[in-house]
PDB file of N, CA and C in Angstrom:
ATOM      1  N   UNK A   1     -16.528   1.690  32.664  1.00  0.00           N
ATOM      2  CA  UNK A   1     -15.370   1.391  31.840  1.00  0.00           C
ATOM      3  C   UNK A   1     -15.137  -0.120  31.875  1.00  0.00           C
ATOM      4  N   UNK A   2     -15.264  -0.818  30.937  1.00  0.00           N
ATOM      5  CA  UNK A   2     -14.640  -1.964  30.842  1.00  0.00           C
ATOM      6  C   UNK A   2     -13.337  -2.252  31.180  1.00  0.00           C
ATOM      7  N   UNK A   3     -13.047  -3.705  32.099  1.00  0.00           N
ATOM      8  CA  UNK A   3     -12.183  -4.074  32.059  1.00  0.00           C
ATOM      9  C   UNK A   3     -10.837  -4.936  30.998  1.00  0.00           C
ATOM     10  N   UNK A   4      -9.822  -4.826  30.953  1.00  0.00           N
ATOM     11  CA  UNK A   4      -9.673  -5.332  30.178  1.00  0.00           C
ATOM     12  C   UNK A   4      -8.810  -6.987  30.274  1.00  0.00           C
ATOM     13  N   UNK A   5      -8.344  -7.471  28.861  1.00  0.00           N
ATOM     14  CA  UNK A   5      -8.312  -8.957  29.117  1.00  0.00           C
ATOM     15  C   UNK A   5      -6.802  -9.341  28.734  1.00  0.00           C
ATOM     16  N   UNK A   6      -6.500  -9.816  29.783  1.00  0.00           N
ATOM     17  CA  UNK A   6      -4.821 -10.740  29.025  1.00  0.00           C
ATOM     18  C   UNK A   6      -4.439 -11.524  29.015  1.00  0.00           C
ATOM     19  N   UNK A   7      -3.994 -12.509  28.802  1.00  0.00           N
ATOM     20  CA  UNK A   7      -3.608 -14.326  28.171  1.00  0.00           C
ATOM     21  C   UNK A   7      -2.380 -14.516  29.407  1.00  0.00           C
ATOM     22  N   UNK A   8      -2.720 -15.126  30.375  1.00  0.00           N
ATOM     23  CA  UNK A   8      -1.413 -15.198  31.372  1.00  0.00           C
ATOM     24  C   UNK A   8      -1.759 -16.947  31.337  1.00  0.00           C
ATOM     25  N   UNK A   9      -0.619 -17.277  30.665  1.00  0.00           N
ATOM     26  CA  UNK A   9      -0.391 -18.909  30.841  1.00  0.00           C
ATOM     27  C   UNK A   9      -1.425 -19.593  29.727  1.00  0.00           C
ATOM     28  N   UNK A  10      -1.676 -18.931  28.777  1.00  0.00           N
ATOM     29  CA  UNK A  10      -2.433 -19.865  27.870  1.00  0.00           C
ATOM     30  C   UNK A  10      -4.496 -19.631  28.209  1.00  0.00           C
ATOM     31  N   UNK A  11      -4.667 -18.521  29.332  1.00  0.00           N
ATOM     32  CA  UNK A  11      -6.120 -18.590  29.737  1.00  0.00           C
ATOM     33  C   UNK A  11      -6.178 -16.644  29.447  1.00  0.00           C
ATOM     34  N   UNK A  12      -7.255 -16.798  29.625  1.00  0.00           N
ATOM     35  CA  UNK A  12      -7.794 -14.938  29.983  1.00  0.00           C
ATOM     36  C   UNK A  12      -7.550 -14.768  31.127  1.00  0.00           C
ATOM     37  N   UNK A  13      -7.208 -13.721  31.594  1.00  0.00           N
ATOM     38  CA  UNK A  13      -6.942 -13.125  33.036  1.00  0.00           C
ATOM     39  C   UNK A  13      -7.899 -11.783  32.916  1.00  0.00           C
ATOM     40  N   UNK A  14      -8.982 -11.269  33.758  1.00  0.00           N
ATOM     41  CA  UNK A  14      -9.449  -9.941  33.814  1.00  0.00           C
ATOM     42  C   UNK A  14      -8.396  -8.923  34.284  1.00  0.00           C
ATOM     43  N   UNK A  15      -7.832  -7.851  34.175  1.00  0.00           N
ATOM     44  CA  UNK A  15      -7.810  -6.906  35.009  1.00  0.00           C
ATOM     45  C   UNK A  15      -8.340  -5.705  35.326  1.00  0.00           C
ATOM     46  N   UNK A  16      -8.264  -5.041  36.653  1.00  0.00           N
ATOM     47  CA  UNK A  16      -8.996  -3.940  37.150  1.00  0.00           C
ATOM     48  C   UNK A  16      -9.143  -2.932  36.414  1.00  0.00           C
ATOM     49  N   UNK A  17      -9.939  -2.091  36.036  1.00  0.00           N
ATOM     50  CA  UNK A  17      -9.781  -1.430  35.088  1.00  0.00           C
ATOM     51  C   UNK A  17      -9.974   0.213  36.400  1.00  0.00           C
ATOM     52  N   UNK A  18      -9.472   1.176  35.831  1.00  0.00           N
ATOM     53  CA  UNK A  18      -9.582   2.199  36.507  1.00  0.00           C
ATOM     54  C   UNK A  18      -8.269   2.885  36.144  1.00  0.00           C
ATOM     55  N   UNK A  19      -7.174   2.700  35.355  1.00  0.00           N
ATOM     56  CA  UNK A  19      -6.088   3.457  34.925  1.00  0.00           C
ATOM     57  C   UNK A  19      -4.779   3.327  35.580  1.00  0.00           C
ATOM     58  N   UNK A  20      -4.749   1.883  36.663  1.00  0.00           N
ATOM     59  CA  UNK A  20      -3.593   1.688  36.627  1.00  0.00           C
ATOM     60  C   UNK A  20      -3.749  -0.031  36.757  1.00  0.00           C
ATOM     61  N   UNK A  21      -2.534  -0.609  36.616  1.00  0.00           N
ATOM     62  CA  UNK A  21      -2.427  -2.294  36.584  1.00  0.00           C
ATOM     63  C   UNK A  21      -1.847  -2.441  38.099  1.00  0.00           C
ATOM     64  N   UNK A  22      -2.266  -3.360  38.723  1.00  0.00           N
ATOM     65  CA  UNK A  22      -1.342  -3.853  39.820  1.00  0.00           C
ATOM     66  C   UNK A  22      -0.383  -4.185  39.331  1.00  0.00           C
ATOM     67  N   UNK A  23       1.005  -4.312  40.216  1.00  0.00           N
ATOM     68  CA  UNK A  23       1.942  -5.070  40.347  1.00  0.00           C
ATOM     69  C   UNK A  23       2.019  -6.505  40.353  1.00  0.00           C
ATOM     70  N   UNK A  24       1.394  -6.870  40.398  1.00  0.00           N
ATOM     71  CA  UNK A  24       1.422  -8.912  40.347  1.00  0.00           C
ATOM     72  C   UNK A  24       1.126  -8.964  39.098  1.00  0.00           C
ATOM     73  N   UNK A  25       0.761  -7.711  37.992  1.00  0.00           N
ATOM     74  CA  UNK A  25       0.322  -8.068  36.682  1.00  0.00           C
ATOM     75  C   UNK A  25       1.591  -7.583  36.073  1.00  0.00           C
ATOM     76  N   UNK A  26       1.626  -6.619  36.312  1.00  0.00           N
ATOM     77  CA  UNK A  26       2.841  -5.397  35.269  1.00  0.00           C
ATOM     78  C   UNK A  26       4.032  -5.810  35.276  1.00  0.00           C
ATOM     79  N   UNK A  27       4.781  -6.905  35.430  1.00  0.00           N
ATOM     80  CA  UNK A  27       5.737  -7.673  35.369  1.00  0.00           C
ATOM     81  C   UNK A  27       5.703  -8.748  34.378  1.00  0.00           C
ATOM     82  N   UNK A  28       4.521  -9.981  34.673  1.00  0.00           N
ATOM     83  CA  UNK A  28       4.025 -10.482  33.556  1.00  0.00           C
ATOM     84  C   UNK A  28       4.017  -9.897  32.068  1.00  0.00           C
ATOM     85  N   UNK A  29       2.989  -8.569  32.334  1.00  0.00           N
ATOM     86  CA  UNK A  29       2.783  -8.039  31.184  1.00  0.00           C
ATOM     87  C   UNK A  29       3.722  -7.545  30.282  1.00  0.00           C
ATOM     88  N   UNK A  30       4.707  -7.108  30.966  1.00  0.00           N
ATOM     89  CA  UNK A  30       5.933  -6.166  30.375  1.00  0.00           C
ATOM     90  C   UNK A  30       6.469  -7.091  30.010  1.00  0.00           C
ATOM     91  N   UNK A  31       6.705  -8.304  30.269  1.00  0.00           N
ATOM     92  CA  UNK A  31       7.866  -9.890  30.097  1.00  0.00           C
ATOM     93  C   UNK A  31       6.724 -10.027  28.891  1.00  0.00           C
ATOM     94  N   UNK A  32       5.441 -10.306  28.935  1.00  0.00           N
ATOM     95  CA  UNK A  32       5.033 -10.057  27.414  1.00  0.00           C
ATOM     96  C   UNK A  32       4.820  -9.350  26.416  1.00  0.00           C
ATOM     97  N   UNK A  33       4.542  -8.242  26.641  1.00  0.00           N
ATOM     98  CA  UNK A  33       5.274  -7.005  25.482  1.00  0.00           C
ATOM     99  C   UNK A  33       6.684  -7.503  25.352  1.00  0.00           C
ATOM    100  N   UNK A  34       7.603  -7.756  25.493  1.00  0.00           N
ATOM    101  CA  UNK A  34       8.818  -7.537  25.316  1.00  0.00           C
ATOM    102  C   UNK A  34       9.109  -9.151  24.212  1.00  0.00           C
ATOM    103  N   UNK A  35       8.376 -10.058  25.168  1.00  0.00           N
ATOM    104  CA  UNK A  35       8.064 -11.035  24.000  1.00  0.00           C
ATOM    105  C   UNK A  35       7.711 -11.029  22.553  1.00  0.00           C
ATOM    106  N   UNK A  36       6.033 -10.444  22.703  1.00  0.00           N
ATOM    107  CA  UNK A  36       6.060  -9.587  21.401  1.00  0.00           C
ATOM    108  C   UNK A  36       6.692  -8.940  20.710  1.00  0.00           C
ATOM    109  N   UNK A  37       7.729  -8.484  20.865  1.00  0.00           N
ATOM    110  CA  UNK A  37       8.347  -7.630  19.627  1.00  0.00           C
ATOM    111  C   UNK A  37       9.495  -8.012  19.495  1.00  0.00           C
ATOM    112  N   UNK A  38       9.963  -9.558  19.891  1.00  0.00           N
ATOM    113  CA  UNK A  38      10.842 -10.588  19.525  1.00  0.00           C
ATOM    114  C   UNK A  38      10.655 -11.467  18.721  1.00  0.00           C
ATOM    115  N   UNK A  39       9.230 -11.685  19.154  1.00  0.00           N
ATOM    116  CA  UNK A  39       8.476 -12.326  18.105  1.00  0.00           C
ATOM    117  C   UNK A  39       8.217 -12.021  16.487  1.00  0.00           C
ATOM    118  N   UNK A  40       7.720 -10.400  16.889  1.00  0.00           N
ATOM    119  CA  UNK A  40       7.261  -9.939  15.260  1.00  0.00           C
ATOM    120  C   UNK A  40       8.541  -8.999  14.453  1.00  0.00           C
ATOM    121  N   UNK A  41       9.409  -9.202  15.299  1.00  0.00           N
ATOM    122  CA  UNK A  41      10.846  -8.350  15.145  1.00  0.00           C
ATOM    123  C   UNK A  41      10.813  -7.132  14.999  1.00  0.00           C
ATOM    124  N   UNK A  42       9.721  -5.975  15.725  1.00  0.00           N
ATOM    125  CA  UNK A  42       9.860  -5.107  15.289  1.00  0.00           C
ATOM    126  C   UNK A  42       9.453  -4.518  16.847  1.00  0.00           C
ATOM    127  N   UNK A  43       9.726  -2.989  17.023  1.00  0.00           N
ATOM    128  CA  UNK A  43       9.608  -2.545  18.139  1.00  0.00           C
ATOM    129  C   UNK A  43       8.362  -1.387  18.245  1.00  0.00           C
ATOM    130  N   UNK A  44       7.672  -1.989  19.259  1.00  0.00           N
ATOM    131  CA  UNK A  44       5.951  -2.069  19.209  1.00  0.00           C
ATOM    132  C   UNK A  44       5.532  -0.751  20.106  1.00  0.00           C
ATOM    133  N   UNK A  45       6.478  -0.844  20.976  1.00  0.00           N
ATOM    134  CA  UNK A  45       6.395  -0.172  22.128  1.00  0.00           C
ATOM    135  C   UNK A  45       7.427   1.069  22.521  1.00  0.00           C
ATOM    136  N   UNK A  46       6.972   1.868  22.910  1.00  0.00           N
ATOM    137  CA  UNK A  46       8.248   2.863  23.586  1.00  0.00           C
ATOM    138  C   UNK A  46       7.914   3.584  25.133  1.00  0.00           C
ATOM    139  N   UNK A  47       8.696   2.911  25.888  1.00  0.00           N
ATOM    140  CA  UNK A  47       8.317   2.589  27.317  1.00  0.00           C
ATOM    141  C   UNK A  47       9.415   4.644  27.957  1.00  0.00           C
ATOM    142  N   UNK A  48       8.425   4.745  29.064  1.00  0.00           N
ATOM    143  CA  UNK A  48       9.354   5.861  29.733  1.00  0.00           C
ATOM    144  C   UNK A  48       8.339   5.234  30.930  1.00  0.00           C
ATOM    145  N   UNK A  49       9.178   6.444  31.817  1.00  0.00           N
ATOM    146  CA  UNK A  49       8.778   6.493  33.481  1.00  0.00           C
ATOM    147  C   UNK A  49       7.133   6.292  33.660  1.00  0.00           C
ATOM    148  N   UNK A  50       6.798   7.180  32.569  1.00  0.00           N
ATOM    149  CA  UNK A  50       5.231   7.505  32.803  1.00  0.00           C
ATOM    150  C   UNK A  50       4.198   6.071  32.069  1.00  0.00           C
ATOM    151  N   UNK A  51       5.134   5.572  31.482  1.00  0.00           N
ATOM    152  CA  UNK A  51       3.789   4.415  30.760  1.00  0.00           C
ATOM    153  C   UNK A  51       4.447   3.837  29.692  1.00  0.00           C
ATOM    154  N   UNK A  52       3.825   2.986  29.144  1.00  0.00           N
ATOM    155  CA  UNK A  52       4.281   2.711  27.754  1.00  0.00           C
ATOM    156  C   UNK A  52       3.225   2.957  26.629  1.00  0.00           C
ATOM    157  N   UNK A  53       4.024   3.514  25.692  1.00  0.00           N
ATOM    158  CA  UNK A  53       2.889   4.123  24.698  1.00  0.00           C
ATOM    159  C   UNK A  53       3.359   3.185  22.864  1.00  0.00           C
ATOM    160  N   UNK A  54       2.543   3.288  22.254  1.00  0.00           N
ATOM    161  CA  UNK A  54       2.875   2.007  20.870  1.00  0.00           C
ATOM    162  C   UNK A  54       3.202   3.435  19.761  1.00  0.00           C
ATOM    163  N   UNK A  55       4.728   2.539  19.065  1.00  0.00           N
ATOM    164  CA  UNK A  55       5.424   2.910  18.582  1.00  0.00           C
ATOM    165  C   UNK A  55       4.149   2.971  17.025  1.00  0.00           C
ATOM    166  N   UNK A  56       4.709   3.218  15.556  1.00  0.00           N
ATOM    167  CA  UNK A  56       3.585   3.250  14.422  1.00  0.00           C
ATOM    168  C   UNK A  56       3.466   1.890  14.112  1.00  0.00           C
ATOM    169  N   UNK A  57       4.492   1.492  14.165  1.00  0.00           N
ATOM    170  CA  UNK A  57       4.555  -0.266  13.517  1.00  0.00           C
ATOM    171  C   UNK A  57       3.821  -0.818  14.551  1.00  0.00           C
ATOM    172  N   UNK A  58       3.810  -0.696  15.781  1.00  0.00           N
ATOM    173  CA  UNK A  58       2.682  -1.079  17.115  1.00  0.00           C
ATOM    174  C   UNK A  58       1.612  -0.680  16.760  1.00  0.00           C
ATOM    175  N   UNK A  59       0.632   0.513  16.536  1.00  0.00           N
ATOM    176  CA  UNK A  59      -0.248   1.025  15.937  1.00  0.00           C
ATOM    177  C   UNK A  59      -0.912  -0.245  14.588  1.00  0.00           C
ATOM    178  N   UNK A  60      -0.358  -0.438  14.021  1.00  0.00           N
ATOM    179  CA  UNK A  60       0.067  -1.217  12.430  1.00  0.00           C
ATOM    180  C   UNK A  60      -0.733  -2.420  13.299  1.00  0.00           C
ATOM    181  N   UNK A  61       0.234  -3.232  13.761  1.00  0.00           N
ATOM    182  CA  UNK A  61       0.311  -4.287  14.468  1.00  0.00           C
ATOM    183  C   UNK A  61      -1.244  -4.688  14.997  1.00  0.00           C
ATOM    184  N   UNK A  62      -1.276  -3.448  15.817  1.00  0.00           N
ATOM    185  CA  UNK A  62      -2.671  -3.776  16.880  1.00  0.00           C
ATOM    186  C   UNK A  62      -4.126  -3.348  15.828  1.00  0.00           C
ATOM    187  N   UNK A  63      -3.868  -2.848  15.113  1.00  0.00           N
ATOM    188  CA  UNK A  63      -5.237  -2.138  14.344  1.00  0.00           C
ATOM    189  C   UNK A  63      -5.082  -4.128  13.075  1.00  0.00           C
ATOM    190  N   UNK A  64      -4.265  -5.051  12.722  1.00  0.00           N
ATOM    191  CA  UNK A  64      -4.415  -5.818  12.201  1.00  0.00           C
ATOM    192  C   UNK A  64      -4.813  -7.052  13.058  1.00  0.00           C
ATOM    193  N   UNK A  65      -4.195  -6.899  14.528  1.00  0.00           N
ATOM    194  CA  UNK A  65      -4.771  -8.091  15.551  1.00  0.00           C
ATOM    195  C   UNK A  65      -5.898  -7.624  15.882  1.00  0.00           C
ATOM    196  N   UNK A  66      -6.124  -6.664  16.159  1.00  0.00           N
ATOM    197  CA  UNK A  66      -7.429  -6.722  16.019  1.00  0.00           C
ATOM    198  C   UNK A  66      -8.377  -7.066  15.143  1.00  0.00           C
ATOM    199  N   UNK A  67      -8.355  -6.794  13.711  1.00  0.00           N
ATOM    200  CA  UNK A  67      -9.482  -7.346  12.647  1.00  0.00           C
ATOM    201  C   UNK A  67      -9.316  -8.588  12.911  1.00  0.00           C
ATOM    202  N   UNK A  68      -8.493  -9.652  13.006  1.00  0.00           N
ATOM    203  CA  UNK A  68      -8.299 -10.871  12.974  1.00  0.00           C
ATOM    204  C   UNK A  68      -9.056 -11.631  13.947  1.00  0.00           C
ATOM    205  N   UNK A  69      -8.969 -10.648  15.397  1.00  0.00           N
ATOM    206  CA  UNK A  69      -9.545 -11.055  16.487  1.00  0.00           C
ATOM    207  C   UNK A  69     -11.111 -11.067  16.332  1.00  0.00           C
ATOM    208  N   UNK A  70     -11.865  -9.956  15.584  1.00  0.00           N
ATOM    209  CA  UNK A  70     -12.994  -9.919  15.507  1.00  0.00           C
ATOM    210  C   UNK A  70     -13.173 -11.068  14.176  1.00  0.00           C
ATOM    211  N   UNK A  71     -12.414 -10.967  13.206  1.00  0.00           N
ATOM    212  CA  UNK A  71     -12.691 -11.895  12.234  1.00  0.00           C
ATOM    213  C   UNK A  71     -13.183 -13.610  12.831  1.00  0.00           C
ATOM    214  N   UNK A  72     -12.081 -13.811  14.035  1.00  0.00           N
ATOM    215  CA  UNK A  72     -12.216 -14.946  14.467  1.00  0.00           C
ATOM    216  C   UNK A  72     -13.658 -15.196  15.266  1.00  0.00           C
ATOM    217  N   UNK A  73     -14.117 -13.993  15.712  1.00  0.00           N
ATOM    218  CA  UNK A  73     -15.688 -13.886  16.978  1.00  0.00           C
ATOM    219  C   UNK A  73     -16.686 -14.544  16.063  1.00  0.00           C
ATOM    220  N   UNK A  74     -16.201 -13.651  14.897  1.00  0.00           N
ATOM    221  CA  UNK A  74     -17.417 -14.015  13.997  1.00  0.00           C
ATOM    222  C   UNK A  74     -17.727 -15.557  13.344  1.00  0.00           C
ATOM    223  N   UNK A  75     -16.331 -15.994  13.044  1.00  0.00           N
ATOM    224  CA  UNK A  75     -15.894 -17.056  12.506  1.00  0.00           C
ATOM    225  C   UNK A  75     -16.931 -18.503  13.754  1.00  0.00           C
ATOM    226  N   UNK A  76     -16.594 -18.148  15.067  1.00  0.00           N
ATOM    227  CA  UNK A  76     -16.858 -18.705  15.992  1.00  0.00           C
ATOM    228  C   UNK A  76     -19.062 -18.502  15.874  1.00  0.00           C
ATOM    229  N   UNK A  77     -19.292 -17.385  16.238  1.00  0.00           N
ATOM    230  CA  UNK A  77     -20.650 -17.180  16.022  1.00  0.00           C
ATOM    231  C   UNK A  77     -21.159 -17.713  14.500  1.00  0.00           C
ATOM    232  N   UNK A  78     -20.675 -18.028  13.477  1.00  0.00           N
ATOM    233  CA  UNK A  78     -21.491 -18.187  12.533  1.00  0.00           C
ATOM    234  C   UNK A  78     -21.884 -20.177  12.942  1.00  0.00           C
ATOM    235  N   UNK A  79     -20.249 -20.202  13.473  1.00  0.00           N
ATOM    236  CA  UNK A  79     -20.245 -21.618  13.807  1.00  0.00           C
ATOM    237  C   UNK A  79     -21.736 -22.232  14.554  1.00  0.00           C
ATOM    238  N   UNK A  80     -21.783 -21.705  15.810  1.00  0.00           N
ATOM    239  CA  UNK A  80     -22.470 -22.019  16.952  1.00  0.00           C
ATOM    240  C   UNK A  80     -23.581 -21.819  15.994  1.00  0.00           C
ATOM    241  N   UNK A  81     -24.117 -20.125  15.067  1.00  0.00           N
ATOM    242  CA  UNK A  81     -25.368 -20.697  14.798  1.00  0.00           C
ATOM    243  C   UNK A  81     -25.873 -21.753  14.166  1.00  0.00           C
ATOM    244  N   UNK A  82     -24.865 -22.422  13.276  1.00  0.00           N
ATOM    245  CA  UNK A  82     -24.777 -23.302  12.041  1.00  0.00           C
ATOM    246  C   UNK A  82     -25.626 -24.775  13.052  1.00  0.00           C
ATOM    247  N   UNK A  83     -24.635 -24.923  14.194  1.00  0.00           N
ATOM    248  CA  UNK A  83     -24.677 -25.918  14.742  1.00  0.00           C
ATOM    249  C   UNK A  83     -26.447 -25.989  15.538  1.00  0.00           C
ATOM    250  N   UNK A  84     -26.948 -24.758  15.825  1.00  0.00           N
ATOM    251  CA  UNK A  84     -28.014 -24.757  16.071  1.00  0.00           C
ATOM    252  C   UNK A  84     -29.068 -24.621  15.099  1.00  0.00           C
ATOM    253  N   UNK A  85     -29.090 -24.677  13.855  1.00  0.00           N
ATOM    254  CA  UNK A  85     -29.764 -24.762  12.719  1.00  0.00           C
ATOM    255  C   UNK A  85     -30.139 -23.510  11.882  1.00  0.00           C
ATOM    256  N   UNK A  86     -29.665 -21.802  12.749  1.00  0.00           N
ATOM    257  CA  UNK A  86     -29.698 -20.954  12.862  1.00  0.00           C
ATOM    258  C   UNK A  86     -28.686 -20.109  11.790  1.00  0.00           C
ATOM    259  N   UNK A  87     -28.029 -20.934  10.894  1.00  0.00           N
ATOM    260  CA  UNK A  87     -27.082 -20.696  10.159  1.00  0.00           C
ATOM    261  C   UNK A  87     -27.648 -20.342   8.783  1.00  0.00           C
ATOM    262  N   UNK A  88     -26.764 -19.860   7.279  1.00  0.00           N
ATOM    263  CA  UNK A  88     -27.439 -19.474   6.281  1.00  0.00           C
ATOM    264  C   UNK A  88     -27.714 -20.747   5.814  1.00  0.00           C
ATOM    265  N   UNK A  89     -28.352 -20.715   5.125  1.00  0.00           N
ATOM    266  CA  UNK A  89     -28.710 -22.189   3.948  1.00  0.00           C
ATOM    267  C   UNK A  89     -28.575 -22.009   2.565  1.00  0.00           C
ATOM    268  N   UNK A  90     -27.463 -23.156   2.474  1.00  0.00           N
ATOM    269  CA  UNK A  90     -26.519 -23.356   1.213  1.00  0.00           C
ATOM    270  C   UNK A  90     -27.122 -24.564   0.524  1.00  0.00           C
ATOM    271  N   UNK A  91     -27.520 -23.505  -0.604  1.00  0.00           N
ATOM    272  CA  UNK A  91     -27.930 -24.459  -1.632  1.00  0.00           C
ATOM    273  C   UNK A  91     -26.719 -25.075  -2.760  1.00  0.00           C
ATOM    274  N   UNK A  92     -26.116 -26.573  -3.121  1.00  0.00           N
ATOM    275  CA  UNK A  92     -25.210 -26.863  -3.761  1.00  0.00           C
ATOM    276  C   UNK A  92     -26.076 -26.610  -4.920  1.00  0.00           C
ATOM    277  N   UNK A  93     -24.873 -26.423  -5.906  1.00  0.00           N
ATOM    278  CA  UNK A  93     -25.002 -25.870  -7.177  1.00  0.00           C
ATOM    279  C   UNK A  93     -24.289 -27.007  -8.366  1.00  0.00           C
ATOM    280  N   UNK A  94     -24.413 -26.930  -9.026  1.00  0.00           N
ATOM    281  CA  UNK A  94     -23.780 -28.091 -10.219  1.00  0.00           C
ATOM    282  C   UNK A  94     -23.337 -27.270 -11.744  1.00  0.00           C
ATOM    283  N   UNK A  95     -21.817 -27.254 -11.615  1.00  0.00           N
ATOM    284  CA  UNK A  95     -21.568 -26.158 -13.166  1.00  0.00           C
ATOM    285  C   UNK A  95     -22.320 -25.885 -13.995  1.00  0.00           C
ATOM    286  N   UNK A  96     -22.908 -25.475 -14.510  1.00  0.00           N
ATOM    287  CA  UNK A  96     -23.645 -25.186 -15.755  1.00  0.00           C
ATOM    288  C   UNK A  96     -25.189 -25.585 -15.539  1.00  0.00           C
ATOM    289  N   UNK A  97     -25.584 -25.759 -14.793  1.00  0.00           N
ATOM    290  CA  UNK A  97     -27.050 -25.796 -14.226  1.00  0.00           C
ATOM    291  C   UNK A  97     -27.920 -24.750 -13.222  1.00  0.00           C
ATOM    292  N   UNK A  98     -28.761 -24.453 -13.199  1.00  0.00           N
ATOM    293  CA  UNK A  98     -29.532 -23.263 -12.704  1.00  0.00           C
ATOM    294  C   UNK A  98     -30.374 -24.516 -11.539  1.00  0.00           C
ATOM    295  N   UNK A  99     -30.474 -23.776 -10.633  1.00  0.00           N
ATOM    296  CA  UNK A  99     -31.947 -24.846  -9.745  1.00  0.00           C
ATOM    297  C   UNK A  99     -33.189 -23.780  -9.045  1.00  0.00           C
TER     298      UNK A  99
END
């Protein structure tokens, strides 16, 4: 099972993966969920004893950060290949001319 990844202070943080979060995290984390949905004004989350589970507009939310997130991987990989010469090759074109 993969671990998964969270932004504590502007960096990636790993955490343990196995189905529960430590405590030195789940404080952080919850202070950022709670951020989030101050941010996007809408309520993302619906927290009980047992966990917190994502509300539809949360659902909404995460199924669009996500495309964005992969949009950006890619955005990044086309880069790097470009820069290694490994990129597509763009032929300029001139209105009304064929080459």
């Amino acid at each position: 099972m993969s671990s998964t990844l969270l932004r504590r202070g502007g960096r990636r943080t790993q955490c343990p993966s196995g189905g529960h979060t430590p405590a030195s995290v789940t404080a952080p984390l919850s202070q950022q969920l709670r951020d989030l949905e101050d941010e996007v004004e809408t309520k993302d989350f619906v927290r009980s004893k047992s966990g917190v589970r994502l509300t539809e507009p949360g659902r909404t939310f995460l199924k669009e950060a996500r495309s964005i997130l992969a949009q950006s991987q890619r955005a990044v990989q086309l880069g790097q290949a470009a820069s290694r010469g490994d990129g597509p090759k763009i032929a300029p074109r001139l209105p009304g001319r064929r080459i």
